[in-house]
N, C-alpha and C. Protein backbone atom coordinates (compact mmCIF):
# COMPACT_ATOMS: atom_id res chain seq x y z
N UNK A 1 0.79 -1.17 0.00
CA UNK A 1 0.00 0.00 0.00
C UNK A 1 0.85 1.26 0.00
N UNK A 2 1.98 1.08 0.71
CA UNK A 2 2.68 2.36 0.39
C UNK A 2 3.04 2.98 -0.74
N UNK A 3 3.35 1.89 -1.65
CA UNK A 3 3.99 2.22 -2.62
C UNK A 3 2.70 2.86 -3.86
N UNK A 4 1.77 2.13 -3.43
CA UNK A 4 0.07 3.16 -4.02
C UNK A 4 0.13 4.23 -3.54
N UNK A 5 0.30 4.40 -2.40
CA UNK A 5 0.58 6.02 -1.85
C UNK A 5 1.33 6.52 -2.24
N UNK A 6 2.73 6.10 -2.52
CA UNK A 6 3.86 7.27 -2.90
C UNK A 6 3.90 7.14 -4.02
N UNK A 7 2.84 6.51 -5.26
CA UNK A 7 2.90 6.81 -6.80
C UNK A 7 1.76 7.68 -7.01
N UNK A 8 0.55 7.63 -5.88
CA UNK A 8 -0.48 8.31 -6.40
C UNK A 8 0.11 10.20 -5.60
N UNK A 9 1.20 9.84 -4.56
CA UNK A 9 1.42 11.18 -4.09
C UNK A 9 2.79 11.70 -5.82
N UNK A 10 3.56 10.81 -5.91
CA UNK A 10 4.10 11.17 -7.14
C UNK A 10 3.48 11.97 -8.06
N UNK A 11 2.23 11.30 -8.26
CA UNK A 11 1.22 11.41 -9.67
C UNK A 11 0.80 13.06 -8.92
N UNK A 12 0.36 12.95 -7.89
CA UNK A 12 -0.28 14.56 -7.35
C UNK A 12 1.04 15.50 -7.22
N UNK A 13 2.23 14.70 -7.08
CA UNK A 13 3.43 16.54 -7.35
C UNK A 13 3.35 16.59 -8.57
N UNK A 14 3.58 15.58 -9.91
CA UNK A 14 3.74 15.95 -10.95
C UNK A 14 2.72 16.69 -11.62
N UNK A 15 1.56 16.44 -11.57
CA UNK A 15 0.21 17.44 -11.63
C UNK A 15 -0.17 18.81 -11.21
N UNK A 16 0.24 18.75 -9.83
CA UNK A 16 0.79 20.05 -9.11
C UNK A 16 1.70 21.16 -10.30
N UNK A 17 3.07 20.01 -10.36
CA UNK A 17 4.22 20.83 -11.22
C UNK A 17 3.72 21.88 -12.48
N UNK A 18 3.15 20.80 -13.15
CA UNK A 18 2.66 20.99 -14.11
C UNK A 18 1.43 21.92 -14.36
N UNK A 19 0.51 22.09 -13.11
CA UNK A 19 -0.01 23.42 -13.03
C UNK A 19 0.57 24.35 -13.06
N UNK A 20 1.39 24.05 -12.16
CA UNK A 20 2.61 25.54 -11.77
C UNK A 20 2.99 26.19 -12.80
N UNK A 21 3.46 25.43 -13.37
CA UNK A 21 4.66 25.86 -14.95
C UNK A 21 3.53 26.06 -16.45
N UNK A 22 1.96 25.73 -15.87
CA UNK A 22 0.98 26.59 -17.30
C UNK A 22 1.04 27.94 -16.06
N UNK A 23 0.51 28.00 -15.39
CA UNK A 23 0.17 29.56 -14.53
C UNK A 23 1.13 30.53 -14.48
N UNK A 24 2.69 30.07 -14.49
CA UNK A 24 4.05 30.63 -15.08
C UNK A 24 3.68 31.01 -16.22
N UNK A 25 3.89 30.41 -17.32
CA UNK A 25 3.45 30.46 -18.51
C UNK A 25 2.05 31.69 -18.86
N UNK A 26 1.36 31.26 -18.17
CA UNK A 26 0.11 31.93 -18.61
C UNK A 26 0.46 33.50 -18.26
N UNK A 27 0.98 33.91 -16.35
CA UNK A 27 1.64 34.92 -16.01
C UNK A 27 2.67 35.80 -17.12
N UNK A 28 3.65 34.86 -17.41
CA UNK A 28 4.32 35.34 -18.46
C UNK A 28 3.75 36.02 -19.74
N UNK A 29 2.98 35.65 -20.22
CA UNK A 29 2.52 35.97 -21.16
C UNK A 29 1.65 37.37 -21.06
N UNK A 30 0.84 37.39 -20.11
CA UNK A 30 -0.15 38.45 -19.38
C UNK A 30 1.20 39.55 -19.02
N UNK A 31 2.22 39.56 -18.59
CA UNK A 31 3.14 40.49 -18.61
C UNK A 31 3.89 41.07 -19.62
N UNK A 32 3.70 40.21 -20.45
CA UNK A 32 4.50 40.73 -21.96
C UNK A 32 3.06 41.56 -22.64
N UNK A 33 1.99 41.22 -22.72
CA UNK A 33 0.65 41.61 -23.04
C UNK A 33 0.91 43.10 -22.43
N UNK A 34 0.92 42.86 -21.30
CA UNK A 34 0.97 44.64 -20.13
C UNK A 34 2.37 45.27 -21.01
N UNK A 35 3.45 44.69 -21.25
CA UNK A 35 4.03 45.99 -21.30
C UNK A 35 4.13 46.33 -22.90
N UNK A 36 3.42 45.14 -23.71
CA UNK A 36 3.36 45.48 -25.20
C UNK A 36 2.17 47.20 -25.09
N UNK A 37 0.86 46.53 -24.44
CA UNK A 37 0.22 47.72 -24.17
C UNK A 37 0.48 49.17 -23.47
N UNK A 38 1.49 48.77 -22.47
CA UNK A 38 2.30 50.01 -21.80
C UNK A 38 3.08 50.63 -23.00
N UNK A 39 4.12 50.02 -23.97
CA UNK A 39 4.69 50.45 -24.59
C UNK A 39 3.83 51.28 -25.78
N UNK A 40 2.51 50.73 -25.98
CA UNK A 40 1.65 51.59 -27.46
C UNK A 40 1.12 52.78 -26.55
N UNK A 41 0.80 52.82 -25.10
CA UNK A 41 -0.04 53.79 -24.82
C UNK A 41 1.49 54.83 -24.53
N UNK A 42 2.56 54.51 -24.27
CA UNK A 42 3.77 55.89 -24.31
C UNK A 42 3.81 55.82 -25.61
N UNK A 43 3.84 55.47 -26.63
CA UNK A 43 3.91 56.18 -28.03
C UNK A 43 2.64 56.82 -28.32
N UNK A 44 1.48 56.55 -27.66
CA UNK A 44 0.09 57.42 -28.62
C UNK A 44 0.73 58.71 -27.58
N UNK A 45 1.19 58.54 -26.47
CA UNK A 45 1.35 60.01 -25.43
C UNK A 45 2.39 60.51 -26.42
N UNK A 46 3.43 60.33 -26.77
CA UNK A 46 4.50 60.79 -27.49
C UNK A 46 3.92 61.55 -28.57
N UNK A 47 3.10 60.70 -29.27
CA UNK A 47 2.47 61.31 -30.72
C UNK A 47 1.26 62.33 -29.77
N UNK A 48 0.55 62.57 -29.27
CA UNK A 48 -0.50 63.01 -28.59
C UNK A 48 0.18 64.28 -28.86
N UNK A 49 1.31 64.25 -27.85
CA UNK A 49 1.94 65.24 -27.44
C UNK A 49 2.92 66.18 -28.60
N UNK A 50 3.37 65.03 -29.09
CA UNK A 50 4.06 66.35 -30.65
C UNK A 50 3.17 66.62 -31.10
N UNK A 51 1.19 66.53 -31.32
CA UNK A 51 0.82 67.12 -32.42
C UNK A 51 0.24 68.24 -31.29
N UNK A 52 0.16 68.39 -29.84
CA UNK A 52 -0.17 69.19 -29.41
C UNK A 52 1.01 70.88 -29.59
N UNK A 53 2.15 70.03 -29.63
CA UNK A 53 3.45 71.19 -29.75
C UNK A 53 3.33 71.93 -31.07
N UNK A 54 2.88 71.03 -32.15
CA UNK A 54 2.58 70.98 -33.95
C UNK A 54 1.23 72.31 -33.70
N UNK A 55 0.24 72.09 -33.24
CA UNK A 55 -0.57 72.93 -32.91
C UNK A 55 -0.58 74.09 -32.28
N UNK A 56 0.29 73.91 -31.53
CA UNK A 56 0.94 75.71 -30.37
C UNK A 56 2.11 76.28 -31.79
N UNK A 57 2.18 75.41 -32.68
CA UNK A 57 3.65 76.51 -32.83
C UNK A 57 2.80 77.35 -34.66
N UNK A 58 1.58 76.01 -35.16
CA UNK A 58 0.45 76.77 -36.07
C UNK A 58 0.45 77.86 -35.92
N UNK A 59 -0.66 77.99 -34.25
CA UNK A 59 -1.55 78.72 -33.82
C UNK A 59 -0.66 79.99 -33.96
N UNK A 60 0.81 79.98 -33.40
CA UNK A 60 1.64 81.13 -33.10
C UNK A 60 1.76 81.25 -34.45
N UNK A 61 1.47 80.97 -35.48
CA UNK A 61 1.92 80.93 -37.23
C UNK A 61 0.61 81.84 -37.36
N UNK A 62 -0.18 81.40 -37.09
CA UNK A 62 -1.64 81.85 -37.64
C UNK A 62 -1.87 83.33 -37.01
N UNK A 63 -1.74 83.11 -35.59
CA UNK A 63 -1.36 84.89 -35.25
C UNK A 63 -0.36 86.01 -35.89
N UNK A 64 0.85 85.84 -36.19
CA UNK A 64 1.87 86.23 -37.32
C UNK A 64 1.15 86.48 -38.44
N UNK A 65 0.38 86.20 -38.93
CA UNK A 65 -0.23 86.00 -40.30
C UNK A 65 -1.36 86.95 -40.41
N UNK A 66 -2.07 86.92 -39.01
CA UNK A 66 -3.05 87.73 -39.33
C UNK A 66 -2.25 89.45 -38.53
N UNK A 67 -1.41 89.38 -38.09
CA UNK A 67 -0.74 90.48 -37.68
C UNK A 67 -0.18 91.22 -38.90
N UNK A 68 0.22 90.41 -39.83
CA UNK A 68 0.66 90.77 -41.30
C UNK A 68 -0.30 90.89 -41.54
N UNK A 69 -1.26 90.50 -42.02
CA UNK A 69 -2.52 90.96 -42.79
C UNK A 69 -3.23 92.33 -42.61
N UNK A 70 -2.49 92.58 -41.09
CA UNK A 70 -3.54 93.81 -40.58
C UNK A 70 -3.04 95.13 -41.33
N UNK A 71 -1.41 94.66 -40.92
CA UNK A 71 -0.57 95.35 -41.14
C UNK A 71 -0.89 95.72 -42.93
N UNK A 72 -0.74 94.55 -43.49
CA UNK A 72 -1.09 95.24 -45.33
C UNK A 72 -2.40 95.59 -45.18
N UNK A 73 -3.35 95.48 -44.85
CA UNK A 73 -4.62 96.15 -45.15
C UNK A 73 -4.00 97.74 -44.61
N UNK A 74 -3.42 97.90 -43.25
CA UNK A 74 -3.37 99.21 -43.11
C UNK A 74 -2.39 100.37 -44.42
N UNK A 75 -1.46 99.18 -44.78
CA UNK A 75 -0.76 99.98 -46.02
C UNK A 75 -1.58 100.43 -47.41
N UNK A 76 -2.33 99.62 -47.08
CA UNK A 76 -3.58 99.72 -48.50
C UNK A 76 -4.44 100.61 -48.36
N UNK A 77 -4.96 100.77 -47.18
CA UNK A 77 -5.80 102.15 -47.18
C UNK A 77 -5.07 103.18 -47.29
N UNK A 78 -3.72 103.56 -46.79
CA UNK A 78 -2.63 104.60 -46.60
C UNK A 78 -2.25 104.95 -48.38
N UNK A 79 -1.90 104.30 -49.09
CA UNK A 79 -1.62 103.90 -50.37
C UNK A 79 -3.45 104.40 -51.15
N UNK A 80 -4.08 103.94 -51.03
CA UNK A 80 -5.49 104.52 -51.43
C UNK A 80 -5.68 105.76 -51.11
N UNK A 81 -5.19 106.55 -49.94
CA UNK A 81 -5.20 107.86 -49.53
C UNK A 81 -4.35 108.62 -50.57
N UNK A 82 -3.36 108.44 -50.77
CA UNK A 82 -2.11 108.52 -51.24
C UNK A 82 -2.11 108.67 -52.96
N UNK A 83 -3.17 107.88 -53.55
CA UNK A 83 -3.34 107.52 -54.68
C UNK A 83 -4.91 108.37 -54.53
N UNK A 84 -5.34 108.65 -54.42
CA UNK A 84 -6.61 110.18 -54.27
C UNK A 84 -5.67 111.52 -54.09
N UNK A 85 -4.76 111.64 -52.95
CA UNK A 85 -3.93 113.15 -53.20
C UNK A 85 -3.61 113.15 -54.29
N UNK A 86 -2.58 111.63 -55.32
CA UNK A 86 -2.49 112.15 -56.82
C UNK A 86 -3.08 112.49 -57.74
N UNK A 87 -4.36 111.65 -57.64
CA UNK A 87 -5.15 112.24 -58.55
C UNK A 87 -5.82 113.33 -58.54
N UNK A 88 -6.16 114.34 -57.32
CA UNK A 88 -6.59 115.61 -56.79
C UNK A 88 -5.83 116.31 -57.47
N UNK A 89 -4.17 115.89 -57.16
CA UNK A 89 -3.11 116.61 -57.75
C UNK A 89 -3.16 116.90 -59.46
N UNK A 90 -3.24 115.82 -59.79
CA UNK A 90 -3.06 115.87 -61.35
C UNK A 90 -4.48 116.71 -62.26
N UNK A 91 -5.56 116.43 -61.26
CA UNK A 91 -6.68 117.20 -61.76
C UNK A 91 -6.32 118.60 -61.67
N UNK A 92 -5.69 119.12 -60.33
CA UNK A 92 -5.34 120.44 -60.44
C UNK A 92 -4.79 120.67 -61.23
N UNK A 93 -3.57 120.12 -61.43
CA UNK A 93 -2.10 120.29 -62.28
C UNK A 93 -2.45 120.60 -63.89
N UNK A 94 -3.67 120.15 -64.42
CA UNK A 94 -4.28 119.93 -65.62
C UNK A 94 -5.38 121.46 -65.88
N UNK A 95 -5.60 121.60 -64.91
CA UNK A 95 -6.44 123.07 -64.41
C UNK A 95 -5.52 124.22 -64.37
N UNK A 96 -4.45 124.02 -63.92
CA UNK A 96 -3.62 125.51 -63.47
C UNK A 96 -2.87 125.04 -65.34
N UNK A 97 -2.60 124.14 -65.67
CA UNK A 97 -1.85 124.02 -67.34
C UNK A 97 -2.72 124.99 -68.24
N UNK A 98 -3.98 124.65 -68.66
CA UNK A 98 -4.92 125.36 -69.01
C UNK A 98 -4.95 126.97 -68.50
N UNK A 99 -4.91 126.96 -67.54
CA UNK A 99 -5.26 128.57 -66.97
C UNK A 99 -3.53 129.63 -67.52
N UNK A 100 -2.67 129.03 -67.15
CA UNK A 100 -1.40 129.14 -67.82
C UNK A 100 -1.09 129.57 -69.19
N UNK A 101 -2.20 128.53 -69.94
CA UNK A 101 -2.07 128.44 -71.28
C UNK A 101 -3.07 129.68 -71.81
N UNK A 102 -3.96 130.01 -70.87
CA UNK A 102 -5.08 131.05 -71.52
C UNK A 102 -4.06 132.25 -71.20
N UNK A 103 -3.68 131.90 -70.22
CA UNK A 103 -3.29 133.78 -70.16
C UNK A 103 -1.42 134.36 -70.96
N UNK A 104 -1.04 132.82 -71.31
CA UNK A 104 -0.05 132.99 -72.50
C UNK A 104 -0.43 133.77 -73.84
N UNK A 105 -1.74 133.66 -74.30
CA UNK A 105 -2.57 133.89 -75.54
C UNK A 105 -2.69 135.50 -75.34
């Protein structure tokens, strides 16, 4: 009878073992799983994060741009002012030619 006992206790470590070493196994695997997923969620932060920097340095583009814009619209009205004194001018200039010319005669 002993020897039924110490094959069926045999038979229960090797069964035992052999749990052990799938739940190893299984553990193992569930940890490589965690840090495959640890490793994609620091790259979406990485990418997250350069398109947030990509976006601050736009935005500072897009302000520049419309600061220029203000800026040429203000040259354009100045230049439109500018371009009415000439032609005021040249209307005169065409008026006093004439008046010049009558009293040459």
């Amino acid at each position: 009878m002993a020897s039924a006992s110490s094959t069926s206790a045999r038979s229960l470590f090797v069964e035992s073992k052999m749990r052990l070493a799938d739940r190893v196994q299984v553990n193992v695997n569930n940890i490589a799983s965690l840090a495959r997923q640890i490793q994609r969620g620091s790259k979406s932060s990485e990418i997250l994060m350069h398109s947030a920097k990509n976006f601050a340095q736009q935005e500072h583009s897009l302000d520049t741009a419309e600061a220029s814009l203000k800026k040429i619209a203000l040259i354009t009205t100045h230049l439109e002012y500018q371009m009415d004194s000439i032609q005021r001018g040249s209307v005169i200039l065409e008026e006093v030619t004439e008046q010049v010319r009558a009293m040459q005669r």
